[in-house]
Each structure stands twice: as structure tokens, then as C-alpha cells.
Protein backbone atom coordinates (compact mmCIF):
# COMPACT_ATOMS: atom_id res chain seq x y z
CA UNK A 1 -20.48 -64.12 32.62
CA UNK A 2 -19.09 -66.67 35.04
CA UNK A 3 -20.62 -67.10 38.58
CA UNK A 4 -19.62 -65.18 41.35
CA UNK A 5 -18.75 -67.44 44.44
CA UNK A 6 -18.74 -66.86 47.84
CA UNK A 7 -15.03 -67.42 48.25
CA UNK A 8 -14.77 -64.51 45.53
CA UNK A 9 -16.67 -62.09 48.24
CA UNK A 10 -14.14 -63.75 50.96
CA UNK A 11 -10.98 -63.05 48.71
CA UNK A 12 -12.48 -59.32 48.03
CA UNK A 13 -12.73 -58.68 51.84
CA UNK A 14 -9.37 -60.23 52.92
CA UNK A 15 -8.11 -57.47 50.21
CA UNK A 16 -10.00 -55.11 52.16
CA UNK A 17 -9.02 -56.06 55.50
CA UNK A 18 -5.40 -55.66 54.44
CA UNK A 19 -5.95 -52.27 53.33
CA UNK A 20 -7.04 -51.51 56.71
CA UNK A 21 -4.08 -52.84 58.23
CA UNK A 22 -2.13 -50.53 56.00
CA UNK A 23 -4.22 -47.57 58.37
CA UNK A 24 -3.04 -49.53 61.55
CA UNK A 25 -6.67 -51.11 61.99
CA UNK A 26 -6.25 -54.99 62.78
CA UNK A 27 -9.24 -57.00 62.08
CA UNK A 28 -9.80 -60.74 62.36
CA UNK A 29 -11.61 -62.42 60.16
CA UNK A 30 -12.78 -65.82 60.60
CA UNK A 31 -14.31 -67.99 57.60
CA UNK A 32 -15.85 -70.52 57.68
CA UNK A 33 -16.77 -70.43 53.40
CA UNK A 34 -18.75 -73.84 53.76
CA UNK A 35 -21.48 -72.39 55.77
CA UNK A 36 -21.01 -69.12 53.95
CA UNK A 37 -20.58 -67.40 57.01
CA UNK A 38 -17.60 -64.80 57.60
CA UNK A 39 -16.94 -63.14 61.10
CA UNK A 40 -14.96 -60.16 61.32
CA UNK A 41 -13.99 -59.03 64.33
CA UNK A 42 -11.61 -55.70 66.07
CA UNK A 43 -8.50 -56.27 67.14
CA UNK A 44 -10.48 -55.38 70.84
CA UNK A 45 -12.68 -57.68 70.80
CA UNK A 46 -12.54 -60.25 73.83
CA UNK A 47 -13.61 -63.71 74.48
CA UNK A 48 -17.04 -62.55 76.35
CA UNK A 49 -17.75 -60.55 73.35
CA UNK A 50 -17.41 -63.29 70.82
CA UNK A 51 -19.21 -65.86 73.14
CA UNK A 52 -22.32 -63.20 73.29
CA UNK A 53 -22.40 -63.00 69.58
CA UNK A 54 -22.42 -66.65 69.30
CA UNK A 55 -24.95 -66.19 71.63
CA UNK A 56 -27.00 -64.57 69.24
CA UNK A 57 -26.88 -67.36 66.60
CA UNK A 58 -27.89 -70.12 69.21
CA UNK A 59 -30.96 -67.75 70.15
CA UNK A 60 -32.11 -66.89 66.97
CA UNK A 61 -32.23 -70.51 66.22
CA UNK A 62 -34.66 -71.33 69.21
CA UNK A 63 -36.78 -68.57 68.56
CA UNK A 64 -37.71 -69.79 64.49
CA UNK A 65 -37.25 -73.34 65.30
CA UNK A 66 -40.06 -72.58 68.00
CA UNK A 67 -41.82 -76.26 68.43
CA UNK A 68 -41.66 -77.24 65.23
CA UNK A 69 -38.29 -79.35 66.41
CA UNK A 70 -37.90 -81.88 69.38
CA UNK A 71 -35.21 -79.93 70.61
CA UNK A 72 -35.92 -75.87 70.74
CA UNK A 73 -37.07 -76.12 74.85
CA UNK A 74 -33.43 -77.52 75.05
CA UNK A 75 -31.49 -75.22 73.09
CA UNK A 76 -34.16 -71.95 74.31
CA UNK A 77 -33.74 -72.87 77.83
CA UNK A 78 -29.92 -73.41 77.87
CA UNK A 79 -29.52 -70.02 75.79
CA UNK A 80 -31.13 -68.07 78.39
CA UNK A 81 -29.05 -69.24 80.98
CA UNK A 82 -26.33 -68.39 79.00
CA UNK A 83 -27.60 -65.12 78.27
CA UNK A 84 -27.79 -64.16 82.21
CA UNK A 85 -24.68 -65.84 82.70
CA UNK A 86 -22.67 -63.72 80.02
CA UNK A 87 -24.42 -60.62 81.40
CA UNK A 88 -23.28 -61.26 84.81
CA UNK A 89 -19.64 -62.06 83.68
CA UNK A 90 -18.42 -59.57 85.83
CA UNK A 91 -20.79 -59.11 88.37
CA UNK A 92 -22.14 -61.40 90.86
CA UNK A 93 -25.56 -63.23 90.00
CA UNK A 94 -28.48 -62.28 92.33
CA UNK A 95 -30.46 -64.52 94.42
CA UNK A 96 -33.42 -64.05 91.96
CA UNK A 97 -31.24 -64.38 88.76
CA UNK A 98 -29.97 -67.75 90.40
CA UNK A 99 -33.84 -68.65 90.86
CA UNK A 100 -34.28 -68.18 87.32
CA UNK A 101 -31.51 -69.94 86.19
CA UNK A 102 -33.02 -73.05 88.56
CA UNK A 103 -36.15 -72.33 86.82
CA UNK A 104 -34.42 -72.30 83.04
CA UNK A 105 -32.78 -76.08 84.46
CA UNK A 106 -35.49 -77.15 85.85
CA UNK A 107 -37.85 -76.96 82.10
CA UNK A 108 -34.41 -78.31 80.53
CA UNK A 109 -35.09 -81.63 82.59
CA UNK A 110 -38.81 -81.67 81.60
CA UNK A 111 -37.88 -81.52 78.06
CA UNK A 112 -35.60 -83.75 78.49
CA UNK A 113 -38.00 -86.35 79.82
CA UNK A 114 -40.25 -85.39 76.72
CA UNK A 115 -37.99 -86.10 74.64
CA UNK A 116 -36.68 -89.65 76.01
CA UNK A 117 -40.28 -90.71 76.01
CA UNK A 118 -40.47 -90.89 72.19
């Protein structure tokens, strides 16, 4: 029995996607088969939506990295600006959301510092 391959799975959902389109339901799919990583999106979905589920990656990665790496205060701290920015796409930010932000920049430049010192 030969080895099944991620780009098998890939070909095997492309297949499937079509059959969708056959049912007038557009999906995108976006490989990226080196990382074995496949996004599928709706024909919907907008820019903010795919930048918050990016998001999610960048996140998840500063939360297990924790400080066991030089860099998770920079890439925690810059997420979570980005998370209140993304939230607030569409609204204005609020004087204490701002604050935070200034707060979020303000340990960016401290670990920053940390980091140059080494």
C-alpha cells in the first residue's frame, strides 16, 4: 500500500469543491501544500474576515511560544493590537481602547530594548 500524501487530500478536496460549484456554492481554496495547510474559504468572505483568521494563527503562536522564545512579547503584544483594531474596523476606537493600544506599544518597546541588549 503506497503512502497517502498530503497533495492526495488537496486533489480529493479540489474534487469536492467542484462538486459544490456544480450546486452554485463557490469556495476558495487556498494551498499552501508545503506547510500542509489548506484554507477554504465562501465566496462571502471579505478581507476583514480573512485578516481575523490570520489573526488567529499569529495568536495561537504567542500564546504556546509563551517565553520560551525571545520574541513572543513582540508578536503577543502586536496581536492584541491587532485584535482591537480588527474589532473596531467599523467602529470608532474609544479613548480607553486607544489607552490600551498605547499600553500594548508601549511593552512592544520594552521588549524591544530586551531584546537588543543580548
Amino acid at each position: 500500500m503506497s503512502e497517502v500524501k498530503f497533495s492526495d487530500f488537496y486533489e480529493s478536496l479540489v474534487k469536492l469543491a467542484k462538486s459544490f460549484e456544480q450546486k452554485n456554492m463557490l469556495l476558495k481554496i487556498q494551498p499552501d501544500l508545503e506547510a500542509n495547510i489548506i484554507r477554504i474559504y465562501g465566496e462571502k468572505t471579505d478581507s476583514l474576515a480573512l485578516a481575523k483568521a490570520g489573526l488567529e494563527g499569529i495568536s495561537e503562536l504567542a500564546y504556546t511560544t509563551a517565553e520560551h522564545h525571545p520574541y513572543w512579547n513582540l508578536a503577543y503584544n502586536s496581536s492584541q493590537i491587532l485584535k482591537l483594531v480588527l474589532e473596531k474596523w467599523n467602529d470608532k476606537l474609544t479613548k480607553e481602547e486607544l489607552d490600551e493600544i498605547l499600553w500594548y506599544v508601549d511593552e512592544i518597546k520594552n521588549a524591544t530594548r530586551k531584546i537588543e541588549e543580548k
